[in-house]
C-alpha atoms as a PDB file:
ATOM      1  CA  UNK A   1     -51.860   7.668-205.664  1.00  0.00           C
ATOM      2  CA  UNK A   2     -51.802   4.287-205.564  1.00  0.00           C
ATOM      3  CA  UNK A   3     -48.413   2.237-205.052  1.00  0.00           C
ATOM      4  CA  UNK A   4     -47.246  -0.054-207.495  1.00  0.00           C
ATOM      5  CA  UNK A   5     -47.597  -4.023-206.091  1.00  0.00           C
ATOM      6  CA  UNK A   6     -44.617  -4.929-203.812  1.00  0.00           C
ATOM      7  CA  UNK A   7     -42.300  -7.877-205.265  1.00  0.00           C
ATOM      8  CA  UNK A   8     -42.469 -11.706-204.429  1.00  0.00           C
ATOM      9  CA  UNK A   9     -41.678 -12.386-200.565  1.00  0.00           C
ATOM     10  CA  UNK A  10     -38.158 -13.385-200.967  1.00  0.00           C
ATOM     11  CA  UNK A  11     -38.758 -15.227-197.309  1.00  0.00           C
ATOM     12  CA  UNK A  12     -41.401 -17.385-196.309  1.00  0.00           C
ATOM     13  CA  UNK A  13     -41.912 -18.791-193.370  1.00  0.00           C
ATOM     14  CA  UNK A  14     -45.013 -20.730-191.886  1.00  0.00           C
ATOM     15  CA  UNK A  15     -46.431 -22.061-188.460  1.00  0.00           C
ATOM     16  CA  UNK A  16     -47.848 -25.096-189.338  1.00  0.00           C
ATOM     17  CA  UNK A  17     -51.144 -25.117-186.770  1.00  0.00           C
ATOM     18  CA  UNK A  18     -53.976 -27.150-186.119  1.00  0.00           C
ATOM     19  CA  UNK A  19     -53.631 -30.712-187.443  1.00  0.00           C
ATOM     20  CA  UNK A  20     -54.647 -31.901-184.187  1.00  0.00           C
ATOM     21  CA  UNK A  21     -57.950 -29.760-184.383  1.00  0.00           C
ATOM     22  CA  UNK A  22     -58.430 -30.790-187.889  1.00  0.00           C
ATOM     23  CA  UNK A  23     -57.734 -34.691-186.577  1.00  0.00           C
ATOM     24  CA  UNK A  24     -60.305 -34.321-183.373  1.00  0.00           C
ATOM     25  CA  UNK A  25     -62.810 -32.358-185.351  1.00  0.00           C
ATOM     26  CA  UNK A  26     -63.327 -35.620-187.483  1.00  0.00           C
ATOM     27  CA  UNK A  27     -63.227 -38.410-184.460  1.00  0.00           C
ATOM     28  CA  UNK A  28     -59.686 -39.010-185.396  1.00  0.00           C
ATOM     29  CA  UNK A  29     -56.505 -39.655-183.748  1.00  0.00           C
ATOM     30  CA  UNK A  30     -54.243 -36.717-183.495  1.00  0.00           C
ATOM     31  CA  UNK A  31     -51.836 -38.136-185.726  1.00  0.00           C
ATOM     32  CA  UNK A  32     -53.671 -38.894-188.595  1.00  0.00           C
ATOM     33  CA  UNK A  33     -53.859 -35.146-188.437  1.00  0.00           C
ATOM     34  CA  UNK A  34     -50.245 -34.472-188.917  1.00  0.00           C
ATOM     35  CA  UNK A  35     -50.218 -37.290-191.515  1.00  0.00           C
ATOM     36  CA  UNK A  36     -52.628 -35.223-193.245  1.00  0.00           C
ATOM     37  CA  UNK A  37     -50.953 -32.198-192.642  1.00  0.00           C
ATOM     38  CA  UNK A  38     -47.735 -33.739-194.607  1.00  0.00           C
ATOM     39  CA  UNK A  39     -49.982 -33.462-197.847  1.00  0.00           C
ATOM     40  CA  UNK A  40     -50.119 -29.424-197.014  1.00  0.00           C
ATOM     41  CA  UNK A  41     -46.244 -29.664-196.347  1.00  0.00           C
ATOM     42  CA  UNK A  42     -46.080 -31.096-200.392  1.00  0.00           C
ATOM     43  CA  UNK A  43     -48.551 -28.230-201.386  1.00  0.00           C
ATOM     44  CA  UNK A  44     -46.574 -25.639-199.718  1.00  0.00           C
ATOM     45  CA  UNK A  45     -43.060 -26.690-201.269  1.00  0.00           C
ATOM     46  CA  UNK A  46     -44.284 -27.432-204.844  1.00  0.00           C
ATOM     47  CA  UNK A  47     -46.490 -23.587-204.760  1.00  0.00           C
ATOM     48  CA  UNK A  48     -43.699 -21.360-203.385  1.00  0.00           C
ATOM     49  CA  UNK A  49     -41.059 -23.010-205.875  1.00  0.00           C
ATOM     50  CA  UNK A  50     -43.516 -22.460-208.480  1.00  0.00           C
ATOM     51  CA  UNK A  51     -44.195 -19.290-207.410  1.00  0.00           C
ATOM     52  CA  UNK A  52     -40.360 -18.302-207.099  1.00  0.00           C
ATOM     53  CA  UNK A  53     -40.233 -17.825-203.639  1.00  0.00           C
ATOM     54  CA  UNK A  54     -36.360 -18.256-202.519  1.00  0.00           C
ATOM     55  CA  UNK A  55     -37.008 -19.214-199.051  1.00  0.00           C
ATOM     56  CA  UNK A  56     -39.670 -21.514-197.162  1.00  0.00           C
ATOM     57  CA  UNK A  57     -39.455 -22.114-193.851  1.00  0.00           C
ATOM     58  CA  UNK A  58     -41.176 -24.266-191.856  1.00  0.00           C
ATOM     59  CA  UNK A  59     -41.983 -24.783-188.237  1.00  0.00           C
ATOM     60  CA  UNK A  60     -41.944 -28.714-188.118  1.00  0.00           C
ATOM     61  CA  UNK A  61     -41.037 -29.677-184.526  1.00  0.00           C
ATOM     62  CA  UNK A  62     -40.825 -26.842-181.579  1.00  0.00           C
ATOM     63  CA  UNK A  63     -38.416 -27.702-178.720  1.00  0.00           C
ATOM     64  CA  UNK A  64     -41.708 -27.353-176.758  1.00  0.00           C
ATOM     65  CA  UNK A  65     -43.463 -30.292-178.718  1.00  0.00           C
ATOM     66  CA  UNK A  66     -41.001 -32.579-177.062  1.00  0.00           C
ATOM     67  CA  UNK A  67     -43.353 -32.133-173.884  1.00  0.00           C
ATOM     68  CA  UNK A  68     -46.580 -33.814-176.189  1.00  0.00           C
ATOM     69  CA  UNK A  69     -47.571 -37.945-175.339  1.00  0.00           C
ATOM     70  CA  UNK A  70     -44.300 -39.684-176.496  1.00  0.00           C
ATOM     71  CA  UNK A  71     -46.866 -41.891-178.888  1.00  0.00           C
ATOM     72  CA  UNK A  72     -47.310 -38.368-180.877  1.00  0.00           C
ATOM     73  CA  UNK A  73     -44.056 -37.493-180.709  1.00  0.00           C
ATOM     74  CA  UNK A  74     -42.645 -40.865-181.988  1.00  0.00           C
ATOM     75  CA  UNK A  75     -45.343 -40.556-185.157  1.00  0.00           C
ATOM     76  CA  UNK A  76     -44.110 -37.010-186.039  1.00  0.00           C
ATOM     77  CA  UNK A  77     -40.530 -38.482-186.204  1.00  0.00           C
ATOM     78  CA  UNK A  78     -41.433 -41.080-187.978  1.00  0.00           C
ATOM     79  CA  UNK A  79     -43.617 -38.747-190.397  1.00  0.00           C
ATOM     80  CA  UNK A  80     -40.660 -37.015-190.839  1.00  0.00           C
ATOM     81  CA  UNK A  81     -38.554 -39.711-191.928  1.00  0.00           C
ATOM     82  CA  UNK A  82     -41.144 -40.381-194.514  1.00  0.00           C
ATOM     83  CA  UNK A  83     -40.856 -37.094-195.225  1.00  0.00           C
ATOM     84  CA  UNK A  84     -37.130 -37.670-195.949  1.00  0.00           C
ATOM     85  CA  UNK A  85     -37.134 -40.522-198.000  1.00  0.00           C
ATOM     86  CA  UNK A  86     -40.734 -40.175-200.291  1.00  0.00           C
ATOM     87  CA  UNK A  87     -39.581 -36.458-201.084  1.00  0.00           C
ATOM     88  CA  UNK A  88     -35.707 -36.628-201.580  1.00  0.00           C
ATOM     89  CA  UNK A  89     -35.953 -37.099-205.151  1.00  0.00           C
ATOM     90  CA  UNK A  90     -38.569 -34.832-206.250  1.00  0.00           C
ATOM     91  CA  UNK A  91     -36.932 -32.020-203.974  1.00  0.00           C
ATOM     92  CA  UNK A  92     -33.784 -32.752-205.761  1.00  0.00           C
ATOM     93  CA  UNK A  93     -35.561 -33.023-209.833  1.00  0.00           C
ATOM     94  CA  UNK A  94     -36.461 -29.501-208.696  1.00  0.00           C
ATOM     95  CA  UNK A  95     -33.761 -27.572-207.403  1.00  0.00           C
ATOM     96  CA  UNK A  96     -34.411 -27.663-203.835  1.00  0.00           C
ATOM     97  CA  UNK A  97     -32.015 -27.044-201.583  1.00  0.00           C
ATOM     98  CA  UNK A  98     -33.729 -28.828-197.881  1.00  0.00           C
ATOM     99  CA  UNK A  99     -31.470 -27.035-194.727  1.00  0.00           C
ATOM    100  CA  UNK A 100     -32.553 -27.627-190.558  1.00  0.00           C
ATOM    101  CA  UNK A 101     -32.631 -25.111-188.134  1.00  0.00           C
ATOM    102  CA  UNK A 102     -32.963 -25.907-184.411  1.00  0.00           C
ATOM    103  CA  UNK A 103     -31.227 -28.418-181.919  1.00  0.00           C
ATOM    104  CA  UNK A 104     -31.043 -31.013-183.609  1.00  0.00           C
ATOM    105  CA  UNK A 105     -29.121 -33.270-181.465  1.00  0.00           C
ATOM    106  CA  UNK A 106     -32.146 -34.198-179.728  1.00  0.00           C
ATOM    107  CA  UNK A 107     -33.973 -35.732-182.171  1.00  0.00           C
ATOM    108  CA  UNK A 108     -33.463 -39.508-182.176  1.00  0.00           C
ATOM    109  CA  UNK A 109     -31.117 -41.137-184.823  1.00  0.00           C
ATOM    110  CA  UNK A 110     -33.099 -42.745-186.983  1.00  0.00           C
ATOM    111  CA  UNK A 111     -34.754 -38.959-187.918  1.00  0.00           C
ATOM    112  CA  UNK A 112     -31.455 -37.456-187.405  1.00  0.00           C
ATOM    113  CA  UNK A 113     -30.087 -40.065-189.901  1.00  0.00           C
ATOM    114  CA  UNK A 114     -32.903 -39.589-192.447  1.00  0.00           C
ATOM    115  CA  UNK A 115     -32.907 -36.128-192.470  1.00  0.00           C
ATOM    116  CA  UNK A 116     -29.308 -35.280-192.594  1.00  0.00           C
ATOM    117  CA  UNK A 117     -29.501 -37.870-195.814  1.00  0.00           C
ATOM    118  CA  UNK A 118     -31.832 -35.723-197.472  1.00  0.00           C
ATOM    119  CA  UNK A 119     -29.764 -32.989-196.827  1.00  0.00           C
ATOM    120  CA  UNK A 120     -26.818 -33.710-198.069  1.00  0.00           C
ATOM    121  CA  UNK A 121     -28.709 -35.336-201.171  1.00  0.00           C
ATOM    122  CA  UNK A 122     -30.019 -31.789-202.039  1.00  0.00           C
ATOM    123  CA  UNK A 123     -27.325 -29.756-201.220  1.00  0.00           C
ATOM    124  CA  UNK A 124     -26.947 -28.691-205.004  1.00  0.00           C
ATOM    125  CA  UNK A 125     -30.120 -27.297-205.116  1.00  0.00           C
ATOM    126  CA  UNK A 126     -30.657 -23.287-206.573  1.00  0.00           C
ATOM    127  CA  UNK A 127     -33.609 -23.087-207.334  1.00  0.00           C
ATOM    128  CA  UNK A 128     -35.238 -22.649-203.346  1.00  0.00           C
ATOM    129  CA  UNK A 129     -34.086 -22.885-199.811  1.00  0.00           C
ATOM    130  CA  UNK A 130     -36.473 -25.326-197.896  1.00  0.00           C
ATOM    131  CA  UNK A 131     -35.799 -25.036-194.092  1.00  0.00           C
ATOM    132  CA  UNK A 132     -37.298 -27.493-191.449  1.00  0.00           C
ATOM    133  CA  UNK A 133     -36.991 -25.836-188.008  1.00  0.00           C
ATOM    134  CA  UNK A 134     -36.970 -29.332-186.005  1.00  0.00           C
ATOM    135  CA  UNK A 135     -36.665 -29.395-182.050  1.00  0.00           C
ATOM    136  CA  UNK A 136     -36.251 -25.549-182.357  1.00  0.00           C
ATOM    137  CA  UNK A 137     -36.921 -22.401-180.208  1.00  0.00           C
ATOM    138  CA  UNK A 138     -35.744 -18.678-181.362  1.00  0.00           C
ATOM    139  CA  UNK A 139     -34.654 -17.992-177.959  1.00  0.00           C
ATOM    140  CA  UNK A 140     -32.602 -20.761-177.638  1.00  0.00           C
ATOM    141  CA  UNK A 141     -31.514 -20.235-180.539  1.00  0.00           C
ATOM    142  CA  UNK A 142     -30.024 -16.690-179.243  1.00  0.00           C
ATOM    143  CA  UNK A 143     -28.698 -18.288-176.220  1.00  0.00           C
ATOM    144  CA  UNK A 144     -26.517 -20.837-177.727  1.00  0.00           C
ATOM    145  CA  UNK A 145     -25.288 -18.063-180.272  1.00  0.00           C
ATOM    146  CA  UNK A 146     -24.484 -16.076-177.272  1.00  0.00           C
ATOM    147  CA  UNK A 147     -22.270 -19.114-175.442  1.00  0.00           C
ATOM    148  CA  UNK A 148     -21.016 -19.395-179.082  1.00  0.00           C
ATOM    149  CA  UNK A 149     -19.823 -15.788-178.423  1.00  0.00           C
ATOM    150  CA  UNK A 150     -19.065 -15.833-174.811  1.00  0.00           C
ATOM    151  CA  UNK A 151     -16.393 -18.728-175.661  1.00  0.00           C
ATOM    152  CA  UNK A 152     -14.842 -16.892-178.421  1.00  0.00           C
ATOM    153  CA  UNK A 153     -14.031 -14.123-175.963  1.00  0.00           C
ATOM    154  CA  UNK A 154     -12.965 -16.435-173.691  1.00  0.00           C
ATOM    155  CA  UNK A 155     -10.694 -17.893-175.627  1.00  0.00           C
ATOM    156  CA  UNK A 156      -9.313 -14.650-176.830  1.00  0.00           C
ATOM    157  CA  UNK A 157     -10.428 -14.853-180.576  1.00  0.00           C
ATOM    158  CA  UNK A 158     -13.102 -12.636-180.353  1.00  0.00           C
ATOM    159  CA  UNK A 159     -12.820  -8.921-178.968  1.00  0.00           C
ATOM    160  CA  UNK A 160     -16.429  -8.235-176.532  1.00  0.00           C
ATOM    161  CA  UNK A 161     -16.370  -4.434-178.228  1.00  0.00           C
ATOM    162  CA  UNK A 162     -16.437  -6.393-181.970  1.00  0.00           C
ATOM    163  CA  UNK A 163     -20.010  -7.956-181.089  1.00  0.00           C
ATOM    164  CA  UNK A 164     -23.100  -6.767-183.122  1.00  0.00           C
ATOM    165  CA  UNK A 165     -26.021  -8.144-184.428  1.00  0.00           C
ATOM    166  CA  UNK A 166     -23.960  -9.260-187.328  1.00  0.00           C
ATOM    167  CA  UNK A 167     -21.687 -11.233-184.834  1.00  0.00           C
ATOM    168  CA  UNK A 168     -25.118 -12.544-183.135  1.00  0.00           C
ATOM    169  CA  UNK A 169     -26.710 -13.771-186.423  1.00  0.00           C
ATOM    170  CA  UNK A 170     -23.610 -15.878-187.403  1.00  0.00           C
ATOM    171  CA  UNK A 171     -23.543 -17.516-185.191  1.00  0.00           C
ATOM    172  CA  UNK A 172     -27.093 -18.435-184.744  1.00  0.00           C
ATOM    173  CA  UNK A 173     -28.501 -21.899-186.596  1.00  0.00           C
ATOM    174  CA  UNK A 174     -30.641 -19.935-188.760  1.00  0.00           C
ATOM    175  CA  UNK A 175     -27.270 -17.839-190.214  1.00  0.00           C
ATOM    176  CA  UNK A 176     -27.872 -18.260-194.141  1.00  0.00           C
ATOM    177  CA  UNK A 177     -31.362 -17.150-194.192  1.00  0.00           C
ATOM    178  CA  UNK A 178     -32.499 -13.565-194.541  1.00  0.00           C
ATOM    179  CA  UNK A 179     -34.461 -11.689-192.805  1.00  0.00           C
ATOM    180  CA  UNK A 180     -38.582 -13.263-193.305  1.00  0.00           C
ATOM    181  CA  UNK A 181     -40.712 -10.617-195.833  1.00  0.00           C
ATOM    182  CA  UNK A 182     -44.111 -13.364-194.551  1.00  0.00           C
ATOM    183  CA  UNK A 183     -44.970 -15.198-191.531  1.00  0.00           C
ATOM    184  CA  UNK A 184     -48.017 -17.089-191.869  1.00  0.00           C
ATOM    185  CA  UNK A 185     -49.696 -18.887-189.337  1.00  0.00           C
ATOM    186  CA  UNK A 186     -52.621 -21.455-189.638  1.00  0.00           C
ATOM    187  CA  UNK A 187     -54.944 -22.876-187.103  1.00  0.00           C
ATOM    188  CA  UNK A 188     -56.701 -19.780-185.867  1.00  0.00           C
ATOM    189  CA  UNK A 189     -53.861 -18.611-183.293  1.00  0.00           C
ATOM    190  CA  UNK A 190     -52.524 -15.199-183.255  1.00  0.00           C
ATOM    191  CA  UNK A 191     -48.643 -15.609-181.936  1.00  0.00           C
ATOM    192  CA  UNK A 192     -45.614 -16.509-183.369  1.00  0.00           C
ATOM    193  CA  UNK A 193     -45.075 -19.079-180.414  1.00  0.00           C
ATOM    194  CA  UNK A 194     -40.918 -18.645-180.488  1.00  0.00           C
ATOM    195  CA  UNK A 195     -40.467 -19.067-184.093  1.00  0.00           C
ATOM    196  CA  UNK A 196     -37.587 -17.078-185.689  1.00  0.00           C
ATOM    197  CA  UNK A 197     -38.282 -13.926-183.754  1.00  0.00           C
ATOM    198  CA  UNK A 198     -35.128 -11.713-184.503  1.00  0.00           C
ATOM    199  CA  UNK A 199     -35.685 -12.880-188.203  1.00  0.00           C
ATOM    200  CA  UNK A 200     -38.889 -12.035-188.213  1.00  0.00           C
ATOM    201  CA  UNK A 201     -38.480  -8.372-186.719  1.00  0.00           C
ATOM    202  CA  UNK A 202     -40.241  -6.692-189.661  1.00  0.00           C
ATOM    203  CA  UNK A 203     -42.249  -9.176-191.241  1.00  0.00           C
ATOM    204  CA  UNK A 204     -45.553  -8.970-192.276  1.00  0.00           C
ATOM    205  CA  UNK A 205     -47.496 -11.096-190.129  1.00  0.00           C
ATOM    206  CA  UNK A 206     -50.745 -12.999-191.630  1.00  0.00           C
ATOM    207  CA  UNK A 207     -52.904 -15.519-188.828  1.00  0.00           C
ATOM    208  CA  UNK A 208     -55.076 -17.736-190.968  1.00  0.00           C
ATOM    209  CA  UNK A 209     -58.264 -19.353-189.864  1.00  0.00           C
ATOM    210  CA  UNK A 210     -57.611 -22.429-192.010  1.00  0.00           C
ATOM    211  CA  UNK A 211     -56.362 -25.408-190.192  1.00  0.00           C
ATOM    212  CA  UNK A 212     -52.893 -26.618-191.676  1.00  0.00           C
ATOM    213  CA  UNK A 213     -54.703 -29.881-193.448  1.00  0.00           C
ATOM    214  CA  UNK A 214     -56.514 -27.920-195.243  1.00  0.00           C
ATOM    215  CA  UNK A 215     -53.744 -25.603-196.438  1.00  0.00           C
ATOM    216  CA  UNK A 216     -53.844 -25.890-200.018  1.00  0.00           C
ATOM    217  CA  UNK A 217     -52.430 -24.113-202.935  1.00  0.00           C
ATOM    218  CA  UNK A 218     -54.723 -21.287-203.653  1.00  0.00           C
ATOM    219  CA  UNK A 219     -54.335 -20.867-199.539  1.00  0.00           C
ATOM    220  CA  UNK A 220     -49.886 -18.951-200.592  1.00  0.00           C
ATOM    221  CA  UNK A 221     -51.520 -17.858-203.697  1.00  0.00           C
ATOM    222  CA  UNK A 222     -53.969 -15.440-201.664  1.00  0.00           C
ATOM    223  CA  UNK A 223     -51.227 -15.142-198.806  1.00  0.00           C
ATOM    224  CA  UNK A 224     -48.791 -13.767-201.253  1.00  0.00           C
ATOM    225  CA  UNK A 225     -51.253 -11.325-203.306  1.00  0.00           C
ATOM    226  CA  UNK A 226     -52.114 -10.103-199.724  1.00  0.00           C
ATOM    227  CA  UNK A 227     -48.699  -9.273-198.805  1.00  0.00           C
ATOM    228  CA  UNK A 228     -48.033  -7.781-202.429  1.00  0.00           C
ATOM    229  CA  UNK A 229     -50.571  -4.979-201.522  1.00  0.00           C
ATOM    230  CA  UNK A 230     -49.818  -4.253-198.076  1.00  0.00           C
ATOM    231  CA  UNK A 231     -46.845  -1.185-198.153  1.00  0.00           C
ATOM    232  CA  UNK A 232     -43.809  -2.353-196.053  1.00  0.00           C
ATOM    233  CA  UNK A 233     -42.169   0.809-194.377  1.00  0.00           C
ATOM    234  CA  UNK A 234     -39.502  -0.812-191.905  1.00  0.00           C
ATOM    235  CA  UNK A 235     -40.160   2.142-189.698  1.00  0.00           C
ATOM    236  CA  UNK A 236     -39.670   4.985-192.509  1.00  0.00           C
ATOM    237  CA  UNK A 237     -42.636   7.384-194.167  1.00  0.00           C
ATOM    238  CA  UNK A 238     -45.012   6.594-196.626  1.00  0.00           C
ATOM    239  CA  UNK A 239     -43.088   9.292-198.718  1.00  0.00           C
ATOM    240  CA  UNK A 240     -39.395   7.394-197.971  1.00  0.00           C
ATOM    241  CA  UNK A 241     -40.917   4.231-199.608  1.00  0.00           C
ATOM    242  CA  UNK A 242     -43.219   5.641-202.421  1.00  0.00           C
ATOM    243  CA  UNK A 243     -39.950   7.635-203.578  1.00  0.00           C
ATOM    244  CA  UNK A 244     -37.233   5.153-203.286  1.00  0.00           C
ATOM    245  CA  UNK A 245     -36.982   1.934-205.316  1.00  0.00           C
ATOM    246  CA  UNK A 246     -37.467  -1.018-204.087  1.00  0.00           C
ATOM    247  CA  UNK A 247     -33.759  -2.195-203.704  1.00  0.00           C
ATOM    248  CA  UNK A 248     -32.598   1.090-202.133  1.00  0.00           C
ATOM    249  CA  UNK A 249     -34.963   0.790-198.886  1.00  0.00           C
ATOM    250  CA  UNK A 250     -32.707  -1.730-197.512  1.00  0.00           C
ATOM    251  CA  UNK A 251     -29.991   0.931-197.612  1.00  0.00           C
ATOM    252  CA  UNK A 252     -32.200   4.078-196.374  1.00  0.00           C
ATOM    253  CA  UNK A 253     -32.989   1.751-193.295  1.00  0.00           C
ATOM    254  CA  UNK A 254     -29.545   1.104-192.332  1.00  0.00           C
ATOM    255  CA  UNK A 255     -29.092   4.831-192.745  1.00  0.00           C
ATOM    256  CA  UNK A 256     -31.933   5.373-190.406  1.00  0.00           C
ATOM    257  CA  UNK A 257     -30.515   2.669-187.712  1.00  0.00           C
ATOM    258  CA  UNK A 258     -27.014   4.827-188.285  1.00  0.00           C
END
């Protein structure tokens, strides 16, 4: 018998690959490529709140990118700052709530400035969560969470026997999102190259030929309807999921985790 469609993604979250293919493809410098690429960002954002999609996440800036020629790196802060300051109001007319994940001490001020600007200018925002993860890395992600821990039991305010995964994800940067339902990556590549990995445990991964310029609306339409007919069994039977509905399986797989 065939299963009813799943429901929307409730979390999003997307690698955004291959501008600098796209950009070297057409005898172009690498950062026209990402400039490009900041149309797909707009695409992305306006499609997913249409859609109703509660939470988009997207991998702007890796701590790793920081190693790239500083010329490219200075143009994707910039772009970002443009970012900031062209989309503030239209993200705000819409409900959209913009939050950063990552370390984002390192980026330099004048991006830092911009994009803490933007959001506290959207903080009001219900309608969507849109997440930039900017100079991040999951894994260092964990390990500042864990110092974050290891001080509090230092310190005496935290008991080491009290420390779960709960604990963990509080104190990570990414604490207020839930777990990600989609992971989609552009460009051809098939890894998740340190991008929300404890979030992502039981997402349903989609790799994407299409290079992130030419990401385009119909690009999450097709992403979404794919995941809508894939069944999502977070490790139970067929049978668990066909006969529960969909807001109990959340409970029947903390039962099965005890």
């Amino acid at each position: 018998m065939k299963t009813s469609p799943l429901p929307l993604p409730r979390h999003v979250a997307i690698i955004m690959d291959g501008n600098g293919r796209w950009a070297k493809a057409r005898n172009l410098p690498r950062i026209d490529g990402h400039a490009e690429g900041a149309k797909s960002v707009r695409h992305a954002v306006e499609t997913a709140s249409r859609i109703g999609i509660e939470y988009l996440t997207l991998y702007a800036f890796s701590a790793n990118n920081w190693a790239r020629p500083s010329a490219e790196v200075e143009g994707l802060m910039s772009l970002m700052v443009d970012f900031a300051r062209t989309e503030c109001a239209e993200l705000r007319q819409n409900g959209i709530r913009v939050k950063v994940i990552g370390q984002t001490e390192r980026l330099p001020q004048y991006t830092k400035d911009a994009v803490n600007e933007l959001v506290s200018a959207t903080v009001a925002g219900e309608h969507m969560t849109l997440t930039l993860a900017l100079s991040y890395g999951a894994r260092q992600d964990v390990l500042d969470a864990l110092g974050i821990l290891a001080a509090r039991v230092k310190d005496g305010s935290l008991d080491p026997s009290a420390i779960d995964e709960t604990q963990l994800r509080a104190a990570m940067t990414t604490h207020f999102l839930p777990d990600v339902d989609l992971l989609i990556r552009t460009g051809g590549e098939s890894r998740i190259s340190d991008f929300l990995l404890l979030e992502a445990a039981y997402a349903e991964l989609l790799f994407l030929p299409t290079m992130w310029p030419e990401f385009k609306p119909e690009t999450l339409y097709a992403a979404i309807d794919h995941y809508r007919g894939i069944e999502r069994r977070y490790g139970l039977t067929s049978e668990q999921i066909q006969s529960a509905d969909s807001r109990t399986v959340p409970s029947l797989v903390r039962a099965a985790l005890g």
